[in-house]
N, C-alpha and C. Protein backbone atom coordinates (compact mmCIF):
# COMPACT_ATOMS: atom_id res chain seq x y z
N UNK A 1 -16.79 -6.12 12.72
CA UNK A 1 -15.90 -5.31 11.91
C UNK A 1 -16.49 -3.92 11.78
N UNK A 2 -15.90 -3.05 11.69
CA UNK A 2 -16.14 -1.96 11.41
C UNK A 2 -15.87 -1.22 9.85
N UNK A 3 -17.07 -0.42 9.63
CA UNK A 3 -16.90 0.61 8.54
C UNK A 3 -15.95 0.91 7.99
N UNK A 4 -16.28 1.51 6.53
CA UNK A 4 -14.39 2.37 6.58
C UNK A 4 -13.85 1.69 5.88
N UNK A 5 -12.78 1.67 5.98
CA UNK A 5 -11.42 0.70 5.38
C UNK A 5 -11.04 0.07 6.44
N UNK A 6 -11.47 -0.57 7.02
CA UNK A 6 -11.36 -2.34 7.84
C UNK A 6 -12.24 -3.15 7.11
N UNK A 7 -13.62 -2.54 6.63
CA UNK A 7 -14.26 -2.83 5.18
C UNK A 7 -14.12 -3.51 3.93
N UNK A 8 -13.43 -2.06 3.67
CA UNK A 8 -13.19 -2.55 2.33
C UNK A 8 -11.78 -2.88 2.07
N UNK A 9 -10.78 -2.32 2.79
CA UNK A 9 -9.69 -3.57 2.31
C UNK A 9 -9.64 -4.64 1.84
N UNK A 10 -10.31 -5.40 2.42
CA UNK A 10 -10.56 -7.01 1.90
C UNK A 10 -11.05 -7.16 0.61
N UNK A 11 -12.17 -6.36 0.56
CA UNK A 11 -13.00 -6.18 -0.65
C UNK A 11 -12.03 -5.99 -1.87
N UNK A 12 -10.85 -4.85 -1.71
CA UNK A 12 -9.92 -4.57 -2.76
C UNK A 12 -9.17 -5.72 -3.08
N UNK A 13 -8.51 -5.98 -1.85
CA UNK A 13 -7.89 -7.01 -1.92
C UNK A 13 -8.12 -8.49 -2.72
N UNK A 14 -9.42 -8.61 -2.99
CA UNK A 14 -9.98 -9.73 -3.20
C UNK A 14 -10.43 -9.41 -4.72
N UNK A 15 -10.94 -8.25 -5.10
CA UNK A 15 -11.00 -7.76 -6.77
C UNK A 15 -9.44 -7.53 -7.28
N UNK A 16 -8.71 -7.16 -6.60
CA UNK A 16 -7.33 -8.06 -7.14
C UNK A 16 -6.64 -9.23 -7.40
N UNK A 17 -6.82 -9.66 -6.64
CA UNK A 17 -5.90 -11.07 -6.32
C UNK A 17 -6.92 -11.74 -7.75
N UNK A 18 -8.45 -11.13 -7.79
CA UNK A 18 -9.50 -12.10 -8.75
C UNK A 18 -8.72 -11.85 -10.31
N UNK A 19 -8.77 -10.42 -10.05
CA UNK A 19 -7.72 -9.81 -11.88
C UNK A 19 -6.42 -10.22 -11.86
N UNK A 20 -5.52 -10.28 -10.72
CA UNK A 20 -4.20 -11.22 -11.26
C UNK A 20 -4.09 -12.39 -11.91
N UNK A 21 -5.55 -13.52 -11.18
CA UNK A 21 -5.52 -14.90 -11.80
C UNK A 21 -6.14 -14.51 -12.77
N UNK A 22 -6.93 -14.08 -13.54
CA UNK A 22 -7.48 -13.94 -14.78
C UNK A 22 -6.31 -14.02 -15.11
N UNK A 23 -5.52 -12.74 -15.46
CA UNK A 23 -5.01 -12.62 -16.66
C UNK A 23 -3.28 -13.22 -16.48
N UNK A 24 -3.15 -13.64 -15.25
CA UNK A 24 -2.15 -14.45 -15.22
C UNK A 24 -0.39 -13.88 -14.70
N UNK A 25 -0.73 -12.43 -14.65
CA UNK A 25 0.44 -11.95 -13.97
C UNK A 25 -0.15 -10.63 -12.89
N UNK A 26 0.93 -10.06 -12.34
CA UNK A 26 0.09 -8.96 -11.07
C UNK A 26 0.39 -7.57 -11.62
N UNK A 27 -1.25 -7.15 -11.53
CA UNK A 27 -1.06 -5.75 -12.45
C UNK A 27 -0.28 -4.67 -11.62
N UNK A 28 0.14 -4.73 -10.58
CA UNK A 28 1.26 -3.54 -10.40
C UNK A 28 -0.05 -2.59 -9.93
N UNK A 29 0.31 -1.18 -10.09
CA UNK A 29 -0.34 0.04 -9.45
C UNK A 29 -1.77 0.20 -10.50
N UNK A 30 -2.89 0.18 -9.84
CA UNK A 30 -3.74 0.19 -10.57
C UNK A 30 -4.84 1.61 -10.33
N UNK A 31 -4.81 2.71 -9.88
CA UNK A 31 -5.19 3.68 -9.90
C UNK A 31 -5.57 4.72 -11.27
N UNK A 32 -4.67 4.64 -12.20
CA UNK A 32 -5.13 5.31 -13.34
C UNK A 32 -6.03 4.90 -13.96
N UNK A 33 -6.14 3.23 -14.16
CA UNK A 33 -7.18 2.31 -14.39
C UNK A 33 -8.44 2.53 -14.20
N UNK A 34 -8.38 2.51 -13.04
CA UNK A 34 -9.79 2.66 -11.89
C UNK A 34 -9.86 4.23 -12.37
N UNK A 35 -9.42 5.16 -12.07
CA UNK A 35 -9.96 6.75 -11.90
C UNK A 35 -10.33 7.08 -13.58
N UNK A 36 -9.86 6.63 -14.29
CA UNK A 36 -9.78 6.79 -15.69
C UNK A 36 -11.41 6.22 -16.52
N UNK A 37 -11.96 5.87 -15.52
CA UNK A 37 -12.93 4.50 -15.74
C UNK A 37 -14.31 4.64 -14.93
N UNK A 38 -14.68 5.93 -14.86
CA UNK A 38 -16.15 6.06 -13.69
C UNK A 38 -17.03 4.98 -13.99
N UNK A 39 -17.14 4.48 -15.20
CA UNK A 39 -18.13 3.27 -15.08
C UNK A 39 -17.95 2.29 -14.45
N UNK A 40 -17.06 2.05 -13.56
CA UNK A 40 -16.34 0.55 -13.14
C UNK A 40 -17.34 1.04 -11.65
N UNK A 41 -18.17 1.98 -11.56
CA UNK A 41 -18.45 2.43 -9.94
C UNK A 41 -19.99 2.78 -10.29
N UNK A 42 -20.93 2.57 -9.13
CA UNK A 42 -22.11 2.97 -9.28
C UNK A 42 -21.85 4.50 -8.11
N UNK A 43 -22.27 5.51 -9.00
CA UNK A 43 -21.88 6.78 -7.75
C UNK A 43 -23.23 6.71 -7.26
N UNK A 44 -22.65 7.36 -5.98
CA UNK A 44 -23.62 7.67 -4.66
C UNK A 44 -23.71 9.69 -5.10
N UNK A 45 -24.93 9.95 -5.27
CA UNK A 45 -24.92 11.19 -5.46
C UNK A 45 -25.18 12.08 -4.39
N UNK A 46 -25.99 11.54 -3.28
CA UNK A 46 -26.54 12.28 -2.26
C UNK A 46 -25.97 11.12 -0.93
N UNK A 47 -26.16 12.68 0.04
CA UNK A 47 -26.11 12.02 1.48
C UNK A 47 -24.38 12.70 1.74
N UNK A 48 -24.36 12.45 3.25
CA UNK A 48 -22.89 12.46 3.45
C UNK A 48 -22.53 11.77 4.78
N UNK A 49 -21.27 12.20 4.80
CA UNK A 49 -20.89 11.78 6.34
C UNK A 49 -20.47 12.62 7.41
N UNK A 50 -21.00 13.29 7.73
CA UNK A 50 -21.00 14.42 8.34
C UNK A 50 -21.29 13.63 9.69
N UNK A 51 -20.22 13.90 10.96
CA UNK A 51 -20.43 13.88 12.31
C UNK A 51 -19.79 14.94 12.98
N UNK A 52 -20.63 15.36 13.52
CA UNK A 52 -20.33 16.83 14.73
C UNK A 52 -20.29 17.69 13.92
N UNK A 53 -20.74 18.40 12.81
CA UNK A 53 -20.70 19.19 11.60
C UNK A 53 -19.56 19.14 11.00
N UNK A 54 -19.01 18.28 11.05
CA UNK A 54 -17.70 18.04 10.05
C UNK A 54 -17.49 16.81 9.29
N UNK A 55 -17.68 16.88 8.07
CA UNK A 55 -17.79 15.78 7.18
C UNK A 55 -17.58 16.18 5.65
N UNK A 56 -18.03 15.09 4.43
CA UNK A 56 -18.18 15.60 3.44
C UNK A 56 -19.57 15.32 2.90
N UNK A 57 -19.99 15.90 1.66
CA UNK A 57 -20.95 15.92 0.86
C UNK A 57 -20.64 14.82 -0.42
N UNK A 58 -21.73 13.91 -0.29
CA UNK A 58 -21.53 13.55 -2.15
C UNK A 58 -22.13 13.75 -3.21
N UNK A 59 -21.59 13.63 -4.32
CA UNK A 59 -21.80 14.15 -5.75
C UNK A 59 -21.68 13.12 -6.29
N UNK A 60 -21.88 13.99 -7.83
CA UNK A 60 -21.46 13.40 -8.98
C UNK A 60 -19.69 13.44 -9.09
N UNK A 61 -18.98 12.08 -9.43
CA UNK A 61 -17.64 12.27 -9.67
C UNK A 61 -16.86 12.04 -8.81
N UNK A 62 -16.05 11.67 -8.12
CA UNK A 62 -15.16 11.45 -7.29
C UNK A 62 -15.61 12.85 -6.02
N UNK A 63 -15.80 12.07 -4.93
CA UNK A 63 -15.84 12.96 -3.89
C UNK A 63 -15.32 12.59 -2.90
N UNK A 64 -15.11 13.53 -2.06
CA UNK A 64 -14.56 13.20 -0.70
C UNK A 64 -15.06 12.01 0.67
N UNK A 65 -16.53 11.94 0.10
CA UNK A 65 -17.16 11.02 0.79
C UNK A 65 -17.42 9.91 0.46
N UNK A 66 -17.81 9.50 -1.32
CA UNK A 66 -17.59 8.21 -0.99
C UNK A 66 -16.73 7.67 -2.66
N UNK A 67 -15.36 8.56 -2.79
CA UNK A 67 -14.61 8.13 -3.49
C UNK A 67 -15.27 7.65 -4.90
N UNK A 68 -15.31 6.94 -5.71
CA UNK A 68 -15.92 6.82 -7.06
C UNK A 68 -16.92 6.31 -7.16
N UNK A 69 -17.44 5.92 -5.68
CA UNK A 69 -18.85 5.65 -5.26
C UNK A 69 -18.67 4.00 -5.41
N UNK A 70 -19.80 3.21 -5.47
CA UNK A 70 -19.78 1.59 -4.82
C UNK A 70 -19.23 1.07 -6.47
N UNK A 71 -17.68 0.11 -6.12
CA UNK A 71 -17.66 -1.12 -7.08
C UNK A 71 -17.98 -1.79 -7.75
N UNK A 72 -18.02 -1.99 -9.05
CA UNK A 72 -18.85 -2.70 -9.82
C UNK A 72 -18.13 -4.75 -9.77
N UNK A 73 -18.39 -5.01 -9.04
CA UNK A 73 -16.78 -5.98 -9.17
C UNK A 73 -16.65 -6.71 -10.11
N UNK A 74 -17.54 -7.10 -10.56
CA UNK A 74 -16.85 -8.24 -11.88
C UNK A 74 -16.44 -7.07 -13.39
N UNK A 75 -17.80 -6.10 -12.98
CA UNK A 75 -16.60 -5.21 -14.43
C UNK A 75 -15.51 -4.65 -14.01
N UNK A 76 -14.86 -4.49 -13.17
CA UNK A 76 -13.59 -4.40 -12.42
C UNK A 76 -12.77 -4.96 -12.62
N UNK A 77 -12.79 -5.92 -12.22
CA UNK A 77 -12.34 -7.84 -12.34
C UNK A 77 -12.10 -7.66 -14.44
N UNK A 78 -12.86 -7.59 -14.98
CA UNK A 78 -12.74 -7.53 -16.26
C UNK A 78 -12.07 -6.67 -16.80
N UNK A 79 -12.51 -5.44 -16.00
CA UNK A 79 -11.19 -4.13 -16.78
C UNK A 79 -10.24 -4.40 -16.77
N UNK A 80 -9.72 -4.75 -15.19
CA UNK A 80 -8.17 -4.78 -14.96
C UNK A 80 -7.12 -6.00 -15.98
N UNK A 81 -8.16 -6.97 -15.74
CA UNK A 81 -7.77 -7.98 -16.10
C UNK A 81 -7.24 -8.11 -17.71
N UNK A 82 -7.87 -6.94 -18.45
CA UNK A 82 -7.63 -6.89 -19.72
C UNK A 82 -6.12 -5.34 -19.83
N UNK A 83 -6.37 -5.07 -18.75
CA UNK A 83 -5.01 -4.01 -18.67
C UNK A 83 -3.56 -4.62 -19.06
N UNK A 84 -3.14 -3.58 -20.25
CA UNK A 84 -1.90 -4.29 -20.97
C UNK A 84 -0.96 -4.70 -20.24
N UNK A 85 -0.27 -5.85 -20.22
CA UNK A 85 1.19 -6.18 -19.58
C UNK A 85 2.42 -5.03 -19.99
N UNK A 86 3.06 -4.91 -18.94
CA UNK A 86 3.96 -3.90 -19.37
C UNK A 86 4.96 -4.31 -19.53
């Protein structure tokens, strides 16, 4: 498998499907959740991905390179899972 999102799809996929059975129905669009929530992520501050001089840099905070940085999954799994029914 390769890097990337052939990756982590599954990975998402699978911290979902875990917060639907928790809490017993399917949370719908979950992005405000997650972005609203930097603790749910361990950030990557340094390094990038730069190939052929074109890439990004990472930081603190949502970056271009590695998004809110690595998953926390079970506090994930727990946030969502407590996200109000609408």
């Amino acid at each position: 498998m390769k890097d990337g999102t052939s990756a982590v799809a599954p990975l998402w996929a699978a911290l979902i499907a875990m917060a639907n059975a928790q809490r017993g129905a399917p949370l719908g669009f979950v992005n405000a959740a997650l972005y609203s929530n930097p603790a749910l992520f361990r950030a990557i501050t340094q390094g990038n991905n730069r190939a052929n001089g074109k890439g990004y840099d990472a930081g603190p905070g949502w970056n271009a390179c590695t998004g809110m940085g690595v998953p926390k999954g079970a506090d994930i799994i727990a946030a969502l899972a407590a996200v109000p029914m609408a």
